[in-house]
C-alpha atoms as a PDB file:
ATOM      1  CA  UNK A   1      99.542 109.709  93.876  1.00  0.00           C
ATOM      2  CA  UNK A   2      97.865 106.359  92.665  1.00  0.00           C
ATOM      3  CA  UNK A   3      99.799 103.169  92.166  1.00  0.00           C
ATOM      4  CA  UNK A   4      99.155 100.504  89.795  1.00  0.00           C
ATOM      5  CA  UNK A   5      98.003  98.165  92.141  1.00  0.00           C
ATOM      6  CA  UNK A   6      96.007 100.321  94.321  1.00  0.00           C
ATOM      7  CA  UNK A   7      92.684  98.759  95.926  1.00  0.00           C
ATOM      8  CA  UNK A   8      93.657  95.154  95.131  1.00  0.00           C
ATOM      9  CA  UNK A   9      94.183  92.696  97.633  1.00  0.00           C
ATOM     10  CA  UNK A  10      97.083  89.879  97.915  1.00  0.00           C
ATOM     11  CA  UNK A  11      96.627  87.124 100.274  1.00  0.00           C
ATOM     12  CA  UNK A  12     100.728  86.253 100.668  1.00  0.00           C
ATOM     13  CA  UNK A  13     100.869  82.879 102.046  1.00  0.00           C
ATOM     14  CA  UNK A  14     104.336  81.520 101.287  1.00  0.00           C
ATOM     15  CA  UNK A  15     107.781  80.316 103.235  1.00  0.00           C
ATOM     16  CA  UNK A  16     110.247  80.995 100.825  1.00  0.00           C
ATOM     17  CA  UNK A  17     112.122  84.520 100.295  1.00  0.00           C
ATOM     18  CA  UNK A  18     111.590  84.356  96.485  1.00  0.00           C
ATOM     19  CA  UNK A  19     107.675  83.882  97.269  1.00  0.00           C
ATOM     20  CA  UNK A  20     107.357  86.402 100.273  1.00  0.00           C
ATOM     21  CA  UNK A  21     109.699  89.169  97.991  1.00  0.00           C
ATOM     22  CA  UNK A  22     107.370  88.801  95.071  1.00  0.00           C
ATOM     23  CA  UNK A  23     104.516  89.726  97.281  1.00  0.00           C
ATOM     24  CA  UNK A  24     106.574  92.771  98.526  1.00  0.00           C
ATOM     25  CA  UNK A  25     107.078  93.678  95.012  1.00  0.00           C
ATOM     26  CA  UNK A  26     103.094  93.652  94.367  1.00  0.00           C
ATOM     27  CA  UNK A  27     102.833  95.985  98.220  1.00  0.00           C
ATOM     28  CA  UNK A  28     105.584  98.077  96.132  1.00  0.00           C
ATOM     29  CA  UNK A  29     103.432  98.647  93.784  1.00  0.00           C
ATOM     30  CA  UNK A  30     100.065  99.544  95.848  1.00  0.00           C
ATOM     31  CA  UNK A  31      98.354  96.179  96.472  1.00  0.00           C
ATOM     32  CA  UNK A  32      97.360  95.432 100.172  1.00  0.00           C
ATOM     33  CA  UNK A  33      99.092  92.891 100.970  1.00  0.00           C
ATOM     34  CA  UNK A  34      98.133  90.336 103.828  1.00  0.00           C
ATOM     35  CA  UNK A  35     100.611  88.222 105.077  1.00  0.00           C
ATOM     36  CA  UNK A  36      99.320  85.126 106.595  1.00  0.00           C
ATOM     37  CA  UNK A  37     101.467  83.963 109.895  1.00  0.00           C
ATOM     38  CA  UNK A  38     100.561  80.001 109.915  1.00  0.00           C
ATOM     39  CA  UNK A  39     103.818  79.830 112.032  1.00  0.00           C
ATOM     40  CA  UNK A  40     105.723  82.506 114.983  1.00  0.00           C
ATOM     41  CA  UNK A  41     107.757  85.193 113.272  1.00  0.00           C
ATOM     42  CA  UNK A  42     111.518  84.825 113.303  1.00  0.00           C
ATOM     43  CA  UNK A  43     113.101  86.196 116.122  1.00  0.00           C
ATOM     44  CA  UNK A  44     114.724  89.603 115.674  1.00  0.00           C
ATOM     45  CA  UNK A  45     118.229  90.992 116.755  1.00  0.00           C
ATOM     46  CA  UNK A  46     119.059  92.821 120.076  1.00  0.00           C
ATOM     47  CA  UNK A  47     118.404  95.922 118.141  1.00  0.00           C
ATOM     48  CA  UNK A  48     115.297  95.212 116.460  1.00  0.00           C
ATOM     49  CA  UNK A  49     115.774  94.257 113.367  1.00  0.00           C
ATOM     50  CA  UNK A  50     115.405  91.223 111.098  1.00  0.00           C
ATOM     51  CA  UNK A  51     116.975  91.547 108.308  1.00  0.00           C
ATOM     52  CA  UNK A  52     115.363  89.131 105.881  1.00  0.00           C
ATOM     53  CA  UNK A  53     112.086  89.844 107.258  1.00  0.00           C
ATOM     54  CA  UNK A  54     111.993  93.424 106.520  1.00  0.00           C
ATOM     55  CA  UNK A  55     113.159  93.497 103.591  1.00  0.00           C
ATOM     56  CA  UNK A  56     110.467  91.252 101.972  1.00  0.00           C
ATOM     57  CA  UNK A  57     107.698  91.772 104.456  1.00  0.00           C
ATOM     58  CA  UNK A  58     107.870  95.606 103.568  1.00  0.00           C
ATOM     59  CA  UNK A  59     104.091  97.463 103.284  1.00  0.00           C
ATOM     60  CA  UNK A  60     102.273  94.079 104.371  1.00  0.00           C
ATOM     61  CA  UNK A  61     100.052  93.632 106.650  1.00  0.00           C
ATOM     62  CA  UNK A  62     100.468  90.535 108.910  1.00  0.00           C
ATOM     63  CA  UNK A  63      97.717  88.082 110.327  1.00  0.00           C
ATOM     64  CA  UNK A  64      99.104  85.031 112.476  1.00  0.00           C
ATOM     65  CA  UNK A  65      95.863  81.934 111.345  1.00  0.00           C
ATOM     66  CA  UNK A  66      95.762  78.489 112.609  1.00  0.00           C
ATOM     67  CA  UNK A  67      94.985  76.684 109.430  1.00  0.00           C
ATOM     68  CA  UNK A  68      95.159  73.580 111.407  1.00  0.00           C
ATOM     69  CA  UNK A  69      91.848  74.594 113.121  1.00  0.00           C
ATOM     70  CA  UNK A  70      88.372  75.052 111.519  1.00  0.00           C
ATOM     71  CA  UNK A  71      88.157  78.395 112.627  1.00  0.00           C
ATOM     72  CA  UNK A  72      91.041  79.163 111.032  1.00  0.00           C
ATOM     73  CA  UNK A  73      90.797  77.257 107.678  1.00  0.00           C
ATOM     74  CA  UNK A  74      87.216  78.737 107.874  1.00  0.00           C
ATOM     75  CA  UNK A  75      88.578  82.316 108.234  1.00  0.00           C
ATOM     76  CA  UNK A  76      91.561  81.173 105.599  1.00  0.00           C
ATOM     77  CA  UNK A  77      88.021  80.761 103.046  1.00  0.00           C
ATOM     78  CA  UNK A  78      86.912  84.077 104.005  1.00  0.00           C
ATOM     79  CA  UNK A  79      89.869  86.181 103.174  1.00  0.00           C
ATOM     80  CA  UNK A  80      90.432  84.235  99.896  1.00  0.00           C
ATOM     81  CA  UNK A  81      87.000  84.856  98.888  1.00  0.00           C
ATOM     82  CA  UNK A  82      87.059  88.758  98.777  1.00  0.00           C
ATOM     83  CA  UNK A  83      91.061  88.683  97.867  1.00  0.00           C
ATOM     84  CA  UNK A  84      92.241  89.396  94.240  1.00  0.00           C
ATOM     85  CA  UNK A  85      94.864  87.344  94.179  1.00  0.00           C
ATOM     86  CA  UNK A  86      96.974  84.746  96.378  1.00  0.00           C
ATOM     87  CA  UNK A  87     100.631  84.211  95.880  1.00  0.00           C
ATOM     88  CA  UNK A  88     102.211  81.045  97.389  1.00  0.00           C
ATOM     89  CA  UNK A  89     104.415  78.047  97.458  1.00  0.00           C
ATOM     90  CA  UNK A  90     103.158  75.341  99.712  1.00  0.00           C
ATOM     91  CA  UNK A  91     102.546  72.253  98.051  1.00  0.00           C
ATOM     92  CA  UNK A  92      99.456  71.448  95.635  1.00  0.00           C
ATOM     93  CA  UNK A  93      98.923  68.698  98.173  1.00  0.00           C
ATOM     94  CA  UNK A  94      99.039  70.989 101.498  1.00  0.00           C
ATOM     95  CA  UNK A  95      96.645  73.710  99.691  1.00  0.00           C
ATOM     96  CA  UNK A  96      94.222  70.777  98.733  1.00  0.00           C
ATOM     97  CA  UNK A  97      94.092  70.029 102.301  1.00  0.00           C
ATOM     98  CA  UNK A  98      93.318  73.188 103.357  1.00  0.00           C
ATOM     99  CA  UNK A  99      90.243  73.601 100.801  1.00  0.00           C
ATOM    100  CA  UNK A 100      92.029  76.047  98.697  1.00  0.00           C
ATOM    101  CA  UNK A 101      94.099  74.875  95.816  1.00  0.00           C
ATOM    102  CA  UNK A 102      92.999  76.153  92.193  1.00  0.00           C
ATOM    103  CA  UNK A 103      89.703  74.677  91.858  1.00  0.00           C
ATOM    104  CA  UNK A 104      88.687  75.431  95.414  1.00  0.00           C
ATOM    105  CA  UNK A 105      89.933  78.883  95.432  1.00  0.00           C
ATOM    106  CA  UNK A 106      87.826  79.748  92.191  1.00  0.00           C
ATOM    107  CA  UNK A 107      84.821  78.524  93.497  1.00  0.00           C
ATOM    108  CA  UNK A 108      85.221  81.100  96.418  1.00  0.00           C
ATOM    109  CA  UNK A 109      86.468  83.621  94.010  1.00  0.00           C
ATOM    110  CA  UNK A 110      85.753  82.921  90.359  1.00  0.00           C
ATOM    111  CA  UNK A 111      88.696  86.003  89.044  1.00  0.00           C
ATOM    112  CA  UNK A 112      90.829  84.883  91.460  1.00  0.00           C
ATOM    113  CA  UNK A 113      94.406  85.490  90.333  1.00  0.00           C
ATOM    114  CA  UNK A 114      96.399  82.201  91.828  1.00  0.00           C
ATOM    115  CA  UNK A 115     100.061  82.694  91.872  1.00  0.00           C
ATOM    116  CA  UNK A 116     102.251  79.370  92.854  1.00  0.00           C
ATOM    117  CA  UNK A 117     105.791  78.975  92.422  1.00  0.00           C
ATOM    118  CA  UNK A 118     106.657  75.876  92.307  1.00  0.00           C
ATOM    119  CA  UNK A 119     109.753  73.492  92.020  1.00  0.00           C
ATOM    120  CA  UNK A 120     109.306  72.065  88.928  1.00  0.00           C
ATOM    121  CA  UNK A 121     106.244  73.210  87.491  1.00  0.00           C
ATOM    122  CA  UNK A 122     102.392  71.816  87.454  1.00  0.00           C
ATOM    123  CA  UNK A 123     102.910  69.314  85.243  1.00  0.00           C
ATOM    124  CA  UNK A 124     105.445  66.365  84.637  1.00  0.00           C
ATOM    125  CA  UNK A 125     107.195  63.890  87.233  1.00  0.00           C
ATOM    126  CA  UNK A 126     108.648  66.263  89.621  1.00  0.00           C
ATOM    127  CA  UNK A 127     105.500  68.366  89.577  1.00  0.00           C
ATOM    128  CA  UNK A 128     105.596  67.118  93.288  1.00  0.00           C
ATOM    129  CA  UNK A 129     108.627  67.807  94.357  1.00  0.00           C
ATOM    130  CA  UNK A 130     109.200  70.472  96.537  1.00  0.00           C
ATOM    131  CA  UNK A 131     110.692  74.107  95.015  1.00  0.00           C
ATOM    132  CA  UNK A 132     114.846  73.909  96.418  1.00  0.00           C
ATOM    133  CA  UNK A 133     116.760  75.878  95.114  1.00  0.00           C
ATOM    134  CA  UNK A 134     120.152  73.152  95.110  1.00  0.00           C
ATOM    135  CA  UNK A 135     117.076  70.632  93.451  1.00  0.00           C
ATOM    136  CA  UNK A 136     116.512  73.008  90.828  1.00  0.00           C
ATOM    137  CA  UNK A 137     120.442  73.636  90.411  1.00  0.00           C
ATOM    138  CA  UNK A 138     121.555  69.778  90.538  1.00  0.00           C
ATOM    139  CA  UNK A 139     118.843  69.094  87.580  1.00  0.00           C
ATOM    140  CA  UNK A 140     120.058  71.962  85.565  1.00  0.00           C
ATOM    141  CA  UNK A 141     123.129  71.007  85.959  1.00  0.00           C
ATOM    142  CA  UNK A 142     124.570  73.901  87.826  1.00  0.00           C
ATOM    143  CA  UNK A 143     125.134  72.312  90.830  1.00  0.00           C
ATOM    144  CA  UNK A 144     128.848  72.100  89.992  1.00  0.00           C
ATOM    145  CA  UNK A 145     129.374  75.711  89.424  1.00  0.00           C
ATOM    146  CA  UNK A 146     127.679  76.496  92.758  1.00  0.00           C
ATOM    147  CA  UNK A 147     129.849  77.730  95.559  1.00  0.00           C
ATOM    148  CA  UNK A 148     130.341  74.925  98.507  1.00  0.00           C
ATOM    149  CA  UNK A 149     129.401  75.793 102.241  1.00  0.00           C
ATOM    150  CA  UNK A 150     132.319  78.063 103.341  1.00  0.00           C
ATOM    151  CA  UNK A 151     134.373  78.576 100.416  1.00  0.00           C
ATOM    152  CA  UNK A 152     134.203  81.697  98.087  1.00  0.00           C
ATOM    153  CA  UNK A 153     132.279  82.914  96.112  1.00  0.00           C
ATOM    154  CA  UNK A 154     128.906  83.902  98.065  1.00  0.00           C
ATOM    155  CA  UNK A 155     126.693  81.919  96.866  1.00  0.00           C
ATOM    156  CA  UNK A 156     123.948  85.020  95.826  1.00  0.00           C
ATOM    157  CA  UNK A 157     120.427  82.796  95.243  1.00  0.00           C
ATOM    158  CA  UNK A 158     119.624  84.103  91.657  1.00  0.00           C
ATOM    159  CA  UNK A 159     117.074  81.411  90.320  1.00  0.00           C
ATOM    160  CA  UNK A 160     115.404  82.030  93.616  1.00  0.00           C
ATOM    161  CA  UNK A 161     115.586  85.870  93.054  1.00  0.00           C
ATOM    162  CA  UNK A 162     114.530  85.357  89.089  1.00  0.00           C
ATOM    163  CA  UNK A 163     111.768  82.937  90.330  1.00  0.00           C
ATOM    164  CA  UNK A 164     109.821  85.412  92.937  1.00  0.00           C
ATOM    165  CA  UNK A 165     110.706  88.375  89.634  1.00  0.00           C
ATOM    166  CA  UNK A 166     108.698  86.213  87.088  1.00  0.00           C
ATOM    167  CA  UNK A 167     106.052  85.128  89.714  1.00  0.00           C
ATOM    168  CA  UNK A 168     105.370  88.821  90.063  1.00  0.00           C
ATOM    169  CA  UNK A 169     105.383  89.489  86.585  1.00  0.00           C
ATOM    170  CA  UNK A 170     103.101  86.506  85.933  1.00  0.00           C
ATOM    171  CA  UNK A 171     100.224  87.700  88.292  1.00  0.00           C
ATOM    172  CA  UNK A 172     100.726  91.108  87.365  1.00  0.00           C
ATOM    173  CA  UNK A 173     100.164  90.153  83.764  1.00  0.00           C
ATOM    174  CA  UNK A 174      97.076  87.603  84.862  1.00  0.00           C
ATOM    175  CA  UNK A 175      95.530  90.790  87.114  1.00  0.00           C
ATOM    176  CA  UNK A 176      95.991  92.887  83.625  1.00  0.00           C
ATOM    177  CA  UNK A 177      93.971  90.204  81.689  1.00  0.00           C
ATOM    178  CA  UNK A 178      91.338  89.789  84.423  1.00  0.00           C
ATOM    179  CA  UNK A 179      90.706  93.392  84.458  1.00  0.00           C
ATOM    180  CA  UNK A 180      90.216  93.064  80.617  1.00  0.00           C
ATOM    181  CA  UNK A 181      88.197  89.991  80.084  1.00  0.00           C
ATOM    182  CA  UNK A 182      87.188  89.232  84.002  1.00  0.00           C
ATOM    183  CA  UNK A 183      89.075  85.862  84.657  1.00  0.00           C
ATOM    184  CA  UNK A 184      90.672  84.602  86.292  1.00  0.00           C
ATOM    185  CA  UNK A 185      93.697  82.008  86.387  1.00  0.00           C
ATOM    186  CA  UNK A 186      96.220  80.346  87.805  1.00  0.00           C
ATOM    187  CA  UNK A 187      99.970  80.900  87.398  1.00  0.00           C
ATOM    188  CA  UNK A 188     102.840  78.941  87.909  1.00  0.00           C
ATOM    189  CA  UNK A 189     106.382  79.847  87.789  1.00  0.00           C
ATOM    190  CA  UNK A 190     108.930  77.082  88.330  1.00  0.00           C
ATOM    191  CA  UNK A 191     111.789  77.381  90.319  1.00  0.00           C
ATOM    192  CA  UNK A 192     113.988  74.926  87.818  1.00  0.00           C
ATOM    193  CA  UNK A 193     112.629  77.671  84.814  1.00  0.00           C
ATOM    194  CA  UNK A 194     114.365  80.508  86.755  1.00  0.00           C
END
């Protein structure tokens, strides 16, 4: 049975459970998802298991790369040129260094489908800073409904959970228009806007 997503690839390099989960939601749906290790997986349990981990590393594959080398930023270029789309959340400053924010990335891939989430959007005077979810909450002004460190209720992540939902959403939509009109573009969901 064919998925929606089948034969597309997703480069997935992110450090946040909102960005990793909304490339397990685009694996979900049949893309071939390659998870880029730039640092050791977390450790698992006696038994096995890592809980976070396998829940939104689910149907990726995984790939530990050395962007601090040339042979791995080099190797970084390769994979982004033949991938469909990349979904991450490192900042526009840490991609630029690597070679592969927007305007890189499209000139290695012209319909590439870039998918950021960010803290506070591309634009403005926080475009910079980094996406938090207690940032996001204290400039909302939800910070004061948010539960405290040890006290009831669990405190359950939701703009974090929205945020990696719309991300999805977003370069699901932006693969939908590419495969109507052939571009690409670049799509940024906010972590303050979920």
């Amino acid at each position: 049975m064919s998925r929606p997503l089948d034969d597309l690839v997703v480069l997935d390099l992110s450090r946040l459970f909102c960005t990793s989960l909304c490339a397990a939601f685009l694996a979900d749906f049949g893309a071939r998802v390659i998870r880029l290790e730039t640092t050791p997986p977390a450790a698992r349990d006696g038994a096995g298991w890592n809980h976070e981990a396998d829940l939104i590393h689910r149907n990726k594959q995984s790939l530990a790369l050395d962007v601090g080398s040339e042979q791995g930023r080099t190797l970084l270029h390769q994979l982004l040129a033949k991938a469909d789309a990349l979904v991450t959340d490192w900042s526009v400053a840490e991609l630029a260094a690597l070679g592969i924010d927007y305007d890189a990335a499209s000139k290695l891939r012209p319909d590439i489908v870039y998918g950021r989430l960010s803290g506070f959007g591309p634009v403005g005077p926080d475009k910079e800073l980094p996406p938090i979810d207690e940032l996001a909450a204290a400039r909302t002004g939800m910070m004061p409904i948010l539960p405290q460190p040890g006290q009831p209720p669990v405190y359950t992540g939701a703009g974090a959970m929205h945020a990696g939902t719309m991300l999805a959403f977003g370069v699901v939509t932006a693969l939908f228009h590419r495969a109507v009109s052939g571009e690409g573009q670049a799509v940024d969901v906010s972590l303050f806007g979920a």
